[in-house]
N, C-alpha and C. Protein backbone atom coordinates (compact mmCIF):
# COMPACT_ATOMS: atom_id res chain seq x y z
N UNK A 1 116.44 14.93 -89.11
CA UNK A 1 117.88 15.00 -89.17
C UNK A 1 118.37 15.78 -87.96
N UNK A 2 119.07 15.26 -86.89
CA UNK A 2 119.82 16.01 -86.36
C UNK A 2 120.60 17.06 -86.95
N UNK A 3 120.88 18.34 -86.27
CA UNK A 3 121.48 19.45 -86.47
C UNK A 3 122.90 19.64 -85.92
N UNK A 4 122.75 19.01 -84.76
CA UNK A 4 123.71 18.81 -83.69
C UNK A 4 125.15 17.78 -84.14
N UNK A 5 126.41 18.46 -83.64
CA UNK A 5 127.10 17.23 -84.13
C UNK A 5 127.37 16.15 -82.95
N UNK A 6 128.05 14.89 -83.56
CA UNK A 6 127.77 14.26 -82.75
C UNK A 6 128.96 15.02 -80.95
N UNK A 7 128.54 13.92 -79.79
CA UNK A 7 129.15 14.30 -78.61
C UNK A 7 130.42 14.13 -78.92
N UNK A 8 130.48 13.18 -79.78
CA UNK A 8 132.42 12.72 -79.22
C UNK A 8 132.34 12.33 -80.75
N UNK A 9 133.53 12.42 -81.69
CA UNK A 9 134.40 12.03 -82.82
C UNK A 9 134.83 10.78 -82.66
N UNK A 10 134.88 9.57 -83.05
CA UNK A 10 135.99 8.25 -82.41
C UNK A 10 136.99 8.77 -83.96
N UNK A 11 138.41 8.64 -83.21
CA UNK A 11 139.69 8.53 -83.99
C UNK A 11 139.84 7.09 -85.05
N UNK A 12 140.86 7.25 -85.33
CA UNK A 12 141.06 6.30 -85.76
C UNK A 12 141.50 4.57 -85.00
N UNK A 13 142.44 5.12 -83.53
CA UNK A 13 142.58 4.25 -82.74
C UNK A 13 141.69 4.02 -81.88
N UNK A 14 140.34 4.37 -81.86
CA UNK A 14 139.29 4.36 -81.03
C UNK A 14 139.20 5.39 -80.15
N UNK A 15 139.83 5.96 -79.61
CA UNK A 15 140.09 6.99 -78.68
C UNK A 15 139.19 8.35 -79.61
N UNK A 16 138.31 9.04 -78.92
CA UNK A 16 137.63 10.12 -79.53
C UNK A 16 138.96 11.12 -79.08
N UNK A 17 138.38 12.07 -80.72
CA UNK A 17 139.36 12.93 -80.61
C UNK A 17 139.17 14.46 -79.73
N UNK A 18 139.78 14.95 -79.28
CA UNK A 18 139.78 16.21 -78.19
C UNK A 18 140.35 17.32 -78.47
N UNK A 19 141.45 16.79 -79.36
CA UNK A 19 141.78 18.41 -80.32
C UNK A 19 140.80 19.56 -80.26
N UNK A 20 140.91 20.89 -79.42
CA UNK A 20 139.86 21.63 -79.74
C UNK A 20 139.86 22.33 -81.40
N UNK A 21 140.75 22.63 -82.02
CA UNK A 21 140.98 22.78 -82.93
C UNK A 21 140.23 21.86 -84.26
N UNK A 22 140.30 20.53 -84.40
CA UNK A 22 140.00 19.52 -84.99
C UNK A 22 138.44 19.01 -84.66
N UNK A 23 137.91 19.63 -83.15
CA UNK A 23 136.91 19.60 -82.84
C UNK A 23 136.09 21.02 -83.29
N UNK A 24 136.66 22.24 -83.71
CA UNK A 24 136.12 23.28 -84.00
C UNK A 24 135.84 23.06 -85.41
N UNK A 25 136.89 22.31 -86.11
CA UNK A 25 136.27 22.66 -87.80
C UNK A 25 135.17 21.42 -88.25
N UNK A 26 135.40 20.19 -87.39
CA UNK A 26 134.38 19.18 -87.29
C UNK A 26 132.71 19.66 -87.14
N UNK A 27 132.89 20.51 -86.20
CA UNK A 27 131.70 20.95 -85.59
C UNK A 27 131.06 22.00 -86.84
N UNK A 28 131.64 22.46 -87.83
CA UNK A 28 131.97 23.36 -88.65
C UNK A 28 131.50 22.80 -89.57
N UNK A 29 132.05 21.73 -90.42
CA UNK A 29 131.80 20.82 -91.07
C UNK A 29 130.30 19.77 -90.88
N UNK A 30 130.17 19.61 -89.85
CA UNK A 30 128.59 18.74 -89.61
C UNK A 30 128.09 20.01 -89.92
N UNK A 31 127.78 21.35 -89.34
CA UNK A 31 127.14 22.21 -89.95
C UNK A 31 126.50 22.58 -91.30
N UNK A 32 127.79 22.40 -91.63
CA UNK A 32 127.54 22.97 -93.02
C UNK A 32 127.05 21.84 -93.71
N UNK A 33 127.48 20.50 -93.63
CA UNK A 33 127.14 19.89 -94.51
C UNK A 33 124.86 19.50 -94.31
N UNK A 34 125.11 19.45 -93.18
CA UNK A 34 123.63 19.43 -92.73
C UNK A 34 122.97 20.66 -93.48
N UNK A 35 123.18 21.78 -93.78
CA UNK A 35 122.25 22.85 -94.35
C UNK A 35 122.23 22.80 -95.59
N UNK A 36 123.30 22.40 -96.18
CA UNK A 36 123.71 21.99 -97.73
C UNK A 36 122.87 20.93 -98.14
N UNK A 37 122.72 19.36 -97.05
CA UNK A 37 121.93 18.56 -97.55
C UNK A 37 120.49 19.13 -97.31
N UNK A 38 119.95 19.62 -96.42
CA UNK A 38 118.38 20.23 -96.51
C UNK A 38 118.09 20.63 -97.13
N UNK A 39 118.92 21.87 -97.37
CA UNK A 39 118.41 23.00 -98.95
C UNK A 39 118.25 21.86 -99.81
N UNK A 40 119.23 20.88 -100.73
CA UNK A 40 119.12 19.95 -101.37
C UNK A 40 117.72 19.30 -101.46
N UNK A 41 117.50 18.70 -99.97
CA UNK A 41 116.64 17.92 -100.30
C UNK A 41 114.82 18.61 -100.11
N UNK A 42 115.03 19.82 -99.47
CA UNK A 42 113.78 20.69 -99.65
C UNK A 42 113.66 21.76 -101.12
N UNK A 43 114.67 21.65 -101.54
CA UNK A 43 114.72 22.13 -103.45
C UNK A 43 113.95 20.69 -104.18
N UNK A 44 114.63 19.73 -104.15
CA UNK A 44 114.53 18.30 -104.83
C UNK A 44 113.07 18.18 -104.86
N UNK A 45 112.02 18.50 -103.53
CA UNK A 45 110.91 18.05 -103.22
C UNK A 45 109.73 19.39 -103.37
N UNK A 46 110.71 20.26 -103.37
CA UNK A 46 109.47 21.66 -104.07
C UNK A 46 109.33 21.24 -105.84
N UNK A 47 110.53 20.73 -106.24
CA UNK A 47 110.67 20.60 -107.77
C UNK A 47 109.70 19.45 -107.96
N UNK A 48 109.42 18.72 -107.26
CA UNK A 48 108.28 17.43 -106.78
C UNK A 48 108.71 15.90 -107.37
N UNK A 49 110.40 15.85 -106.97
CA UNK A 49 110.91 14.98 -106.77
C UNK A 49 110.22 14.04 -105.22
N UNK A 50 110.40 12.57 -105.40
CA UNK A 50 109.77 12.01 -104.15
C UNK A 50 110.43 12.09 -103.38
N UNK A 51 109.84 11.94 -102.53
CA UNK A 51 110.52 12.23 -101.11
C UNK A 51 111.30 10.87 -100.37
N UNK A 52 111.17 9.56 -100.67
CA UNK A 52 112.02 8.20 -100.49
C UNK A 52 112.94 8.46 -101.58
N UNK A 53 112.39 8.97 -102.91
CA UNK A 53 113.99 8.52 -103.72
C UNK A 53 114.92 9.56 -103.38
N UNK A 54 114.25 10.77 -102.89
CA UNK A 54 115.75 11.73 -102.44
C UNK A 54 116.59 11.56 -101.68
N UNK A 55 116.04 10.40 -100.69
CA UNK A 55 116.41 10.03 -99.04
C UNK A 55 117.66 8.93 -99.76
N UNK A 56 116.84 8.06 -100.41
CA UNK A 56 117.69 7.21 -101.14
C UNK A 56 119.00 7.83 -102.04
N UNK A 57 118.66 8.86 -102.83
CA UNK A 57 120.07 9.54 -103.75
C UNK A 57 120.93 10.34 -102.81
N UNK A 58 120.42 11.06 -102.04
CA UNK A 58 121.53 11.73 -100.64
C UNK A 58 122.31 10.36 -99.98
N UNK A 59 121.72 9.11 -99.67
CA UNK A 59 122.14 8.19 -99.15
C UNK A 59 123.18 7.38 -99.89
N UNK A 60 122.83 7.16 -101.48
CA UNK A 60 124.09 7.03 -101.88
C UNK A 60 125.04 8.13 -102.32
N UNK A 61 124.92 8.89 -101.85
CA UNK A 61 126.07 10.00 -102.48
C UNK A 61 127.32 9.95 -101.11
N UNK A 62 126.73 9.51 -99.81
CA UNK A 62 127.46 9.53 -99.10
C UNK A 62 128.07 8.48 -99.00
N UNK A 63 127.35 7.30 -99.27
CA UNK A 63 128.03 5.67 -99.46
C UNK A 63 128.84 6.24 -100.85
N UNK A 64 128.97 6.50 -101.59
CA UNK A 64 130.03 6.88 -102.51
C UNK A 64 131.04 7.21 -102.16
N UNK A 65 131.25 8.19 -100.76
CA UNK A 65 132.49 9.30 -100.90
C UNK A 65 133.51 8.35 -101.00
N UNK A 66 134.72 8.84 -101.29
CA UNK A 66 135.93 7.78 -101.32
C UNK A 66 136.96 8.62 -100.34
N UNK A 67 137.64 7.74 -100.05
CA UNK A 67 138.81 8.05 -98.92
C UNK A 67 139.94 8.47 -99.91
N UNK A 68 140.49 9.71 -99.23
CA UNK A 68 141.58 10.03 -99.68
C UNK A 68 142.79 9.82 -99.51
């Protein structure tokens, strides 16, 4: 898993966004959510859950999210 967020955001009109502001809590946000899913999935696999179906249940949890 990358740690890193990505280089550039694309907007909604295609144009990546540059907001440093909007780029600070982004950058903020990939963070966090990246350490949140590890712990997750290195808890899941000490508990001796498999290691494809965790990949698989993190994977749909994100195909789930819904737009607000």
């Amino acid at each position: 898993m990358s740690t890193q967020p990505p280089t550039t955001w694309p907007g909604k009109d295609g144009e990546p966004v540059s907001c440093r502001e909007k780029l600070k809590v982004l950058a903020e946000n990939h963070a966090e959510a990246a350490q949140v899913l590890q712990d997750a999935f290195e808890d899941a696999l000490l508990m001796g859950v498999d290691e494809a179906a965790m990949r698989r249940i993190l994977h749909e949890l994100v195909d789930g999210l819904r737009t607000p």
